[in-house]
Protein backbone atom coordinates (compact mmCIF):
# COMPACT_ATOMS: atom_id res chain seq x y z
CA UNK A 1 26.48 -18.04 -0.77
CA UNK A 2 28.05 -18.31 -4.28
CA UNK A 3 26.63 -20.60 -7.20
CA UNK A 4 28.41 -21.67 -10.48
CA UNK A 5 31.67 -19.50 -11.71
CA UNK A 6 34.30 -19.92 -13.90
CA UNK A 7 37.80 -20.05 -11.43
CA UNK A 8 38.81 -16.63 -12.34
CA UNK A 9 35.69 -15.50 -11.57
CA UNK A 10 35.48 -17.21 -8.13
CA UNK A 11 39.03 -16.15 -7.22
CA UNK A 12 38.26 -12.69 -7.86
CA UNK A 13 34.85 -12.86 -5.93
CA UNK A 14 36.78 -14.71 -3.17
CA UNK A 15 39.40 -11.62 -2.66
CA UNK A 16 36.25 -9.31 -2.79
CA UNK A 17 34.58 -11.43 0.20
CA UNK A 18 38.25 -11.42 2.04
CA UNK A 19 38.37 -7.93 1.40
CA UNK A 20 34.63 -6.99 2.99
CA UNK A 21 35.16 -8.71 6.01
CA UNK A 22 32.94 -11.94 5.50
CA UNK A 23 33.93 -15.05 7.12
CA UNK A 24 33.78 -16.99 4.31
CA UNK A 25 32.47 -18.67 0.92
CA UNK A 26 29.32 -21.34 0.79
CA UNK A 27 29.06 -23.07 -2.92
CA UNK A 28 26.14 -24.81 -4.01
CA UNK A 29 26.12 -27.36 -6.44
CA UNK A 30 23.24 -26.50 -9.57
CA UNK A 31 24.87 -26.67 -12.63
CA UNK A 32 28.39 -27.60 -11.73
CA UNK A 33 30.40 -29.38 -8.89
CA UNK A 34 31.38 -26.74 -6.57
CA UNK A 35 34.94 -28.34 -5.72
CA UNK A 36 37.02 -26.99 -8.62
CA UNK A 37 35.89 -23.88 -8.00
CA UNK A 38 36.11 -23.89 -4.29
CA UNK A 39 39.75 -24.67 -4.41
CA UNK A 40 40.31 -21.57 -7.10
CA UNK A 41 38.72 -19.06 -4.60
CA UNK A 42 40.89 -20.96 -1.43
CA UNK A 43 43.72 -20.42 -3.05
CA UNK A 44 43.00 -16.65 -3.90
CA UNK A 45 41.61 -15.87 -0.19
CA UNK A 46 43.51 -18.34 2.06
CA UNK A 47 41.62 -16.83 5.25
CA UNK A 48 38.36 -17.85 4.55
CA UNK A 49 36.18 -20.70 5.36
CA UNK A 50 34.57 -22.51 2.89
CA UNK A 51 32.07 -24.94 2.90
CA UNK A 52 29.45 -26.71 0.06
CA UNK A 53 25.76 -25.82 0.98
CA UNK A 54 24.97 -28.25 -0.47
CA UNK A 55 26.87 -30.88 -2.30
CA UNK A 56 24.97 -33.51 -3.69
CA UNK A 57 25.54 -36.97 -1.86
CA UNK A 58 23.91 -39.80 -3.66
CA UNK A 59 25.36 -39.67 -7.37
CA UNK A 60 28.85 -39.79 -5.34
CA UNK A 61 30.60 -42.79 -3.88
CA UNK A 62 30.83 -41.78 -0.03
CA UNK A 63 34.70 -42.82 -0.39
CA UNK A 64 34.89 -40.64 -3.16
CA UNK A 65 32.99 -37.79 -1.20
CA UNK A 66 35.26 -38.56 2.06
CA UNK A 67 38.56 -38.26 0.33
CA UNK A 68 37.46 -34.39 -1.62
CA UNK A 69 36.53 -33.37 2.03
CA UNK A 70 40.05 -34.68 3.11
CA UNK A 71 41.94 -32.67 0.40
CA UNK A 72 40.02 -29.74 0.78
CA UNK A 73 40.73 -29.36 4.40
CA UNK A 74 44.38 -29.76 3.96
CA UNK A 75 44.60 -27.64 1.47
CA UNK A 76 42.65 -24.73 3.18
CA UNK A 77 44.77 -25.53 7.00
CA UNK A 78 41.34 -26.79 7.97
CA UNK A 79 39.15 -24.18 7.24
CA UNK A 80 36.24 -26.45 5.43
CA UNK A 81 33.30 -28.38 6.33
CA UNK A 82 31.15 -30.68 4.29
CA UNK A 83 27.39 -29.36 3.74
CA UNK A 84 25.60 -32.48 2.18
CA UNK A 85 22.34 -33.09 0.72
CA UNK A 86 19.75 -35.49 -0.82
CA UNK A 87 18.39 -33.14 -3.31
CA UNK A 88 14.97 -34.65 -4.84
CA UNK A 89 13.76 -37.79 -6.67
CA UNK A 90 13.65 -36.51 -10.55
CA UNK A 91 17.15 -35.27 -9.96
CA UNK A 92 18.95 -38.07 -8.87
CA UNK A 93 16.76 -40.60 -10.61
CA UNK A 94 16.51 -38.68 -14.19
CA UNK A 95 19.31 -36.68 -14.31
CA UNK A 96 21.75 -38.18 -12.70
CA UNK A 97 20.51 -41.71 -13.18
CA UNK A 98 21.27 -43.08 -9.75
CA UNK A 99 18.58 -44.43 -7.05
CA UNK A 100 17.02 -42.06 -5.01
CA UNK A 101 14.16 -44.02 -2.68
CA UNK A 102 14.22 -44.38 0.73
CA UNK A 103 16.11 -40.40 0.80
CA UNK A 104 16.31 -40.61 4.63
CA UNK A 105 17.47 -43.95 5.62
CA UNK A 106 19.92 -43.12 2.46
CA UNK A 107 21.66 -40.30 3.31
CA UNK A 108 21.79 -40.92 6.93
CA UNK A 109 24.31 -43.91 6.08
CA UNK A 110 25.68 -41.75 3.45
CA UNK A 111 26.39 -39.47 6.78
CA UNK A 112 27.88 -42.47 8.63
CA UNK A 113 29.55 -43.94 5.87
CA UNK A 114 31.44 -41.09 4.92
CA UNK A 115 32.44 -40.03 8.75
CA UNK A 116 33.37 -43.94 9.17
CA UNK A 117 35.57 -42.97 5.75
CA UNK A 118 37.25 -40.17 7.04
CA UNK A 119 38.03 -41.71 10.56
CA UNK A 120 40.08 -44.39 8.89
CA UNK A 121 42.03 -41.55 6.65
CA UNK A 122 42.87 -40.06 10.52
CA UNK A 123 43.72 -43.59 11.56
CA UNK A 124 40.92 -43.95 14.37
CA UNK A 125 39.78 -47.45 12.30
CA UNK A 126 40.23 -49.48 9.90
CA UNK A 127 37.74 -49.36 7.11
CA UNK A 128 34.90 -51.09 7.63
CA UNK A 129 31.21 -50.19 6.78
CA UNK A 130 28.53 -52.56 6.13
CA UNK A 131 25.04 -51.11 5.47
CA UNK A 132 22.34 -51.23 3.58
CA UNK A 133 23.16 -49.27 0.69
CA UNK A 134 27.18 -48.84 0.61
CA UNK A 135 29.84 -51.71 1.75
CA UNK A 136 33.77 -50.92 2.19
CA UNK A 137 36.26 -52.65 3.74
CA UNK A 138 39.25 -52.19 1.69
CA UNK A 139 42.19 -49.33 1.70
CA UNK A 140 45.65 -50.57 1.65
CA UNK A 141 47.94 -47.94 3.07
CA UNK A 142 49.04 -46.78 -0.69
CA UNK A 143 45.81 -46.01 -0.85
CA UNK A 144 44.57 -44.25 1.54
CA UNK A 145 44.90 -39.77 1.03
CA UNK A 146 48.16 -37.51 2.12
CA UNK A 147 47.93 -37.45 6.32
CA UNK A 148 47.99 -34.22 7.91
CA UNK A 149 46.89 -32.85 11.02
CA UNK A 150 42.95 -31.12 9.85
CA UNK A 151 40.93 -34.00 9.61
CA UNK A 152 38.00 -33.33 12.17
CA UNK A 153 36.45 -32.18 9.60
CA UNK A 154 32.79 -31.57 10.34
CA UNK A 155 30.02 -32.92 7.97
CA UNK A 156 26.74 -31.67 7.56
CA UNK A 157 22.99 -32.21 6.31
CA UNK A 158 20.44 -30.22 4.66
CA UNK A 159 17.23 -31.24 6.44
CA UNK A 160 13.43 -29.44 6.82
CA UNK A 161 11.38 -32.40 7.77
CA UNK A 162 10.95 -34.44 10.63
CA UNK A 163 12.85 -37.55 9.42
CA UNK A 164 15.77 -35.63 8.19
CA UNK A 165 15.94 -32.98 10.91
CA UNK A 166 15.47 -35.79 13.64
CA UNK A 167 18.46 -37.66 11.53
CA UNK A 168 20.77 -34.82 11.49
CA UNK A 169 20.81 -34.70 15.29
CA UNK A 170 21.41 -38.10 15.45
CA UNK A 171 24.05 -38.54 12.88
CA UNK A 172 25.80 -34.88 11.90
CA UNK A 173 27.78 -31.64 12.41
CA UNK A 174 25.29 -29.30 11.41
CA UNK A 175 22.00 -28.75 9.73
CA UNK A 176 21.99 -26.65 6.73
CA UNK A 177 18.72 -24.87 6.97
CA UNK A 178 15.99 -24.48 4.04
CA UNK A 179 16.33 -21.01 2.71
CA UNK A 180 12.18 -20.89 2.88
CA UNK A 181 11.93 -20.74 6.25
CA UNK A 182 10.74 -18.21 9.67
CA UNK A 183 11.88 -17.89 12.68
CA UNK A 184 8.76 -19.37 13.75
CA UNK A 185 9.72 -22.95 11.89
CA UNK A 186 13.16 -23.03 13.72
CA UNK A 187 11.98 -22.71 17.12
CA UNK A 188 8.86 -24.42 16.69
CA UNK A 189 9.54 -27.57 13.88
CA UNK A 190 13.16 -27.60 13.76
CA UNK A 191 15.32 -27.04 17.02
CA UNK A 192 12.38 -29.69 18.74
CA UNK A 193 13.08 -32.55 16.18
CA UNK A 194 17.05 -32.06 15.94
CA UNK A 195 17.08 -32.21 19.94
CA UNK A 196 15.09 -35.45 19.78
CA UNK A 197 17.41 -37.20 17.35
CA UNK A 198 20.11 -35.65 19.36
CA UNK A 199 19.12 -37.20 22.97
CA UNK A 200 18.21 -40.26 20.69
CA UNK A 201 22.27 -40.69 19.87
CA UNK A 202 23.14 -39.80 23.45
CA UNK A 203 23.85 -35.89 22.38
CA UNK A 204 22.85 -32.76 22.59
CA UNK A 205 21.16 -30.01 20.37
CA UNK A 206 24.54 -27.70 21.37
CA UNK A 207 26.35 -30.59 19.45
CA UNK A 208 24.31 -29.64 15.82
CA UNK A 209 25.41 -26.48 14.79
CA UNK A 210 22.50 -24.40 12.32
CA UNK A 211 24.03 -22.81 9.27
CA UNK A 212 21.34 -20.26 8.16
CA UNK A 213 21.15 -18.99 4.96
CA UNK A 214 18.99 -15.17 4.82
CA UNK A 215 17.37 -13.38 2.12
CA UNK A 216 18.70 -10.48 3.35
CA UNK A 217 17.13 -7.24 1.74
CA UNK A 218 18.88 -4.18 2.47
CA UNK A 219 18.63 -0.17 0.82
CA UNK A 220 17.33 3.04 2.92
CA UNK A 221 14.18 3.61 0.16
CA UNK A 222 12.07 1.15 -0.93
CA UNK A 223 13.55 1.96 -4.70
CA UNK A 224 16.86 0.85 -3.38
CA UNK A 225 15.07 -2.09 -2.17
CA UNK A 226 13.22 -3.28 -5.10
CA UNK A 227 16.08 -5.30 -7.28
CA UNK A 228 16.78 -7.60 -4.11
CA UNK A 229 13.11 -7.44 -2.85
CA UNK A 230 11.86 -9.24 -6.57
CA UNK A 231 15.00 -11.50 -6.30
CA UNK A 232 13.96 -12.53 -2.66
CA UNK A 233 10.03 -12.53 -3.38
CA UNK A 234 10.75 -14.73 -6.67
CA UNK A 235 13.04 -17.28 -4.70
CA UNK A 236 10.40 -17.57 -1.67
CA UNK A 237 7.61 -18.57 -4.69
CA UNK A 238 9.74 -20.96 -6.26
CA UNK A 239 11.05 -22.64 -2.99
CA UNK A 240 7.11 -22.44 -1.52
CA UNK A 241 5.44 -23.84 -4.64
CA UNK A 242 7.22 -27.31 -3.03
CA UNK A 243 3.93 -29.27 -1.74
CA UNK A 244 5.85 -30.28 1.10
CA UNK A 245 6.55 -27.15 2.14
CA UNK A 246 3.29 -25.83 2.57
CA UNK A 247 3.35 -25.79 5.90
CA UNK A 248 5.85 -23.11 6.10
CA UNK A 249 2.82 -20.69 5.21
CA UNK A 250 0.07 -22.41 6.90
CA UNK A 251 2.47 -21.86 10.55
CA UNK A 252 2.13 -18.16 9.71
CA UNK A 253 -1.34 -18.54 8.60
CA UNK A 254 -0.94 -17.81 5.29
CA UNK A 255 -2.57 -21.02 4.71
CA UNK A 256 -3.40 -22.24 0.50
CA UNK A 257 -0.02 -19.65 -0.02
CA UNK A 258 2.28 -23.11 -1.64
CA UNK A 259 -1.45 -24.13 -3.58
CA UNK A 260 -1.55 -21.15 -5.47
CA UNK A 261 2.27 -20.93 -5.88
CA UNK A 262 2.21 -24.29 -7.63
CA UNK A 263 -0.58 -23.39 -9.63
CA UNK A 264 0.87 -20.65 -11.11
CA UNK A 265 4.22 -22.47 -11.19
CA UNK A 266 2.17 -25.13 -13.35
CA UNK A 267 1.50 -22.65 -15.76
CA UNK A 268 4.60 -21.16 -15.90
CA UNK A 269 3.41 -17.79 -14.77
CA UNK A 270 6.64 -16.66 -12.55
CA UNK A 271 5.63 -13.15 -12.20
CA UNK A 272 2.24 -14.45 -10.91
CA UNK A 273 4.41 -16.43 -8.00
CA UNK A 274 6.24 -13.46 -7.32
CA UNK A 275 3.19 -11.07 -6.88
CA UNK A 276 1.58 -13.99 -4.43
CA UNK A 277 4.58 -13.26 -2.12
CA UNK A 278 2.95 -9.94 0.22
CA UNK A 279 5.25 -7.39 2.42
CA UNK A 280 4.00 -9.41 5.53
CA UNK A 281 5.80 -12.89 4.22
CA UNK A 282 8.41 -11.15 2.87
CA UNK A 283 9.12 -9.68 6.41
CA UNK A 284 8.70 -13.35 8.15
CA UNK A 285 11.10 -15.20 5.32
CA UNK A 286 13.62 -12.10 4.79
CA UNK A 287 15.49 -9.62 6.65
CA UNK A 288 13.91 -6.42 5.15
CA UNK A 289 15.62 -2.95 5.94
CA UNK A 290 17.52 0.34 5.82
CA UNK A 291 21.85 -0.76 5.69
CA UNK A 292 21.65 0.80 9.27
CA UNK A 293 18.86 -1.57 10.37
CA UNK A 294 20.39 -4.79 8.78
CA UNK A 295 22.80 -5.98 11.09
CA UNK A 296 20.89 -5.09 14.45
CA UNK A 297 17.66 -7.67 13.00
CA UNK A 298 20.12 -10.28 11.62
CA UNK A 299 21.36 -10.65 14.70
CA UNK A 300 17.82 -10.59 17.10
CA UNK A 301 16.60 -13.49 14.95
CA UNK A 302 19.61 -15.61 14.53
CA UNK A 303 21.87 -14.63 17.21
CA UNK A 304 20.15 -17.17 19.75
CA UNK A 305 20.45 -20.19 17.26
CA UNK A 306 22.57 -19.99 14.13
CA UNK A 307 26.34 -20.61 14.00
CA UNK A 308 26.37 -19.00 10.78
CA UNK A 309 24.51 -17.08 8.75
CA UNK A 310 25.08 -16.73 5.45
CA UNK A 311 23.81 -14.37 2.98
CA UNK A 312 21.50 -15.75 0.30
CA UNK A 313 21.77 -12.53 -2.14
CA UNK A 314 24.85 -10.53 -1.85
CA UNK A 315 26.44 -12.17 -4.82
CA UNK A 316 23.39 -10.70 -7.06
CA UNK A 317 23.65 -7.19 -5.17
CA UNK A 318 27.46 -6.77 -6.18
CA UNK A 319 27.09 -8.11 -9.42
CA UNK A 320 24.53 -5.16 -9.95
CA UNK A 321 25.98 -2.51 -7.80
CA UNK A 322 29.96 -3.08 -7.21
CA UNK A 323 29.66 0.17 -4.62
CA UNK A 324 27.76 -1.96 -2.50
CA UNK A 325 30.68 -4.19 -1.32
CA UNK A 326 31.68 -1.42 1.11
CA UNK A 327 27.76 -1.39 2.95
CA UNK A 328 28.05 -5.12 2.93
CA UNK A 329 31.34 -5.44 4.46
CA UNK A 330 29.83 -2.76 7.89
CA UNK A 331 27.12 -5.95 7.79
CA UNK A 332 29.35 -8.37 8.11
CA UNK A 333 31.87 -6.96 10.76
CA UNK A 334 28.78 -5.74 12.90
CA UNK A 335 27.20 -9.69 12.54
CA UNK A 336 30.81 -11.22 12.94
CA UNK A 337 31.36 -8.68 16.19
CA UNK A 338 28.49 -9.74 17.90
C-alpha cells in the first residue's frame, strides 16, 4: 500500500517493490488522485500489478472513471483492477462539493454503471444506463477509448457494513477490506453478508475476491518493534474512534474501546488514542512478530480467505530503515509461495 508521491518518487519505490519480490503496488487516494502516479511507477516496474485501494467514486463521472480503468489496463498488459469507494459524507459533501446521501444505493449503481461503461468500450453493448443517479446513452465510435484485448478488468468496493458488504456480492469483483478489522469480523460479519448478496445475484462468495490490507508488525525485539507497533496502534485509534465501527471491539469484547477513542479524538489527544490500543488488540487487528514468524501467521489467518494481502506499513518501515527491504522481500516470496 503506497499513499501520495511525487512520480519520481513512486517510480523509484515501484523498482524497490519489483526488486523485493512483491506482487504489486495498491494507491490510495488522500491528498492526491492516485492515477498519475500509478502510471509513473507502471512504467518503471512493468511486472507489477497495480490497483487503487481506494479511489474515490462519487466526485467522478462513472464514464470518466470507466475510461482511466480502460487506459490503465492497456497500458499495464492488463495487470490493474479498479478498488472503489464511497468515502464519507463531510468529504464528498464539503470538500468535494458533490452529493453524498443515500452512499449505498449510490455506489452500487456507480458499480453497475461503470461495468455497463466498460462493457460497451469491449463492445458487449451499446451504452445504455438509466438509473437513479447517472443516465448515458451516448458514445459515437470516435468516441469511445483505444480497443485492445485487457478489458475484463475487474472492479471493486470498499465495504464493512451490512448494506455495502451484502452489495459488493451482489454487484463486484472484490471487496476491499477495512484496515480495522479481526479475523473474527471476516468470518463472522463479512464472508456471511457478501455470500448473501452473492446467492441474491445468482453467484457465489468464490466469485468476490477479499483484498486484505495488514498492519503487519515485524522485528525480533520488541525495540525493533516499537516504530511500526506506534504507527499500527495510532492507525487502529484513529480508524476505531469511527462510531460505526464500534462493533469491531465490542466482537472481541473490548466493548466502550471506539467511546473512549472518540473522546480522546474529540480532544485532540492522539497519544491518549494510541495508549487505549493494549498488546491484546494489537495482536487481534495486526500481525505482531519476529521476521521469522511473519510470514507463517500471515498466511494461517488469511490464507483461507484473502486473494491478496497487502501490507498496510512497509512503505513507513523502508522509509525509516532502507536495510529492511531485503527482510521484507523473504515475506513476500514466503506469502506469494504459499
Amino acid at each position: 500500500m503506497v499513499g501520495p508521491s511525487r512520480w519520481d518518487d513512486a517510480a523509484e519505490l515501484a523498482r524497490t517493490t519489483e526488486a523485493a519480490g512483491f506482487s504489486g503496488m495498491l494507491f490510495t487516494e488522500t491528498g492526491q488522485t492516485p492515477w498519475m502516479s500509478m502510471a509513473a511507477a507502471a512504467m518503471a516496474a512493468p511486472s507489477l500489478t497495480y490497483s487503487t485501494g481506494i479511489a474515490v467514486a462519487f466526485p467522478v463521472s462513472p464514464m470518466v472513471m470507466a475510461s482511466i480503468a480502460w487506459e490503465l489496463a492497456d497500458n499495464t498488459g492488463g495487470r490493474f483492477r479498479l478498488g472503489l469507494g464511497s468515502q464519507v459524507k463531510a468529504h464528498i459533501e464539503r470538500r468535494y462539493g458533490m452529493d453524498f446521501d443515500p452512499p449505498g444505493p449510490r455506489m452500487r449503481e456507480y458499480l453497475q454503471a461503470v461495468q455497463r461503461c466498460l462493457a460497451a468500450f469491449r463492445g458487449d453493448e451499446k451504452l445504455n444506463h438509466e438509473g437513479d443517479y447517472w443516465s448515458m446513452s451516448l458514445l459515437p465510435g470516435q468516441w469511445k477509448p483505444l480497443a485492445h484485448e485487457h478489458g475484463d478488468i475487474k472492479v471493486d468496493v470498499s465495504a464493512v457494513g451490512p448494506f455495502m458488504t451484502k452489495m459488493a456480492g451482489a454487484v463486484a469483483d472484490g471487496v476491499h477490506v477495512h484496515p480495522l478489522h479481526s479475523r473474527s469480523y471476516i468470518d463472522n460479519r463479512l464472508l456471511p453478508a457478501v455470500q448473501a448478496g452473492a446467492e441474491s445475484a445468482g453467484r457465489t462468495v468464490q466469485d468476490v475476491d477479499l483484498l486484505i490490507p495488514a498492519f503487519i508488525v515485524p522485528g525480533d525485539t520488541p525495540e525493533e518493534r516499537e516504530f511500526l507497533a506506534e504507527r499500527a496502534r495510532t492507525q487502529i485509534g484513529f480508524y476505531g474512534s469511527t462510531r460505526n465501527y464500534a462493533f469491531q471491539f465490542d466482537d472481541l469484547g473490548f466493548e466502550g474501546t471506539s467511546a473512549r477513542l472518540n473522546e480522546r479524538l474529540k480532544a485532540g489527544d492522539v497519544q491518549g488514542m494510541t495508549s487505549l490500543i493494549t498488546d491484546e488488540m494489537l495482536d487481534a487487528f495486526a500481525i505482531v512478530g519476529r521476521w521469522d514468524e511473519i510470514p507463517d501467521r500471515l498466511i494461517e489467518r488469511y490464507g483461507p480467505v484473502a486473494e491478496r494481502v497487502i501490507s498496510y506499513l512497509t512503505t513507513d518501515d523502508i522509509a525509516r530503515s532502507p536495510d529492511n527491504v531485503a527482510k521484507w522481500a523473504d515475506i513476500a516470496g514466503a506469502v506469494r509461495k504459499a
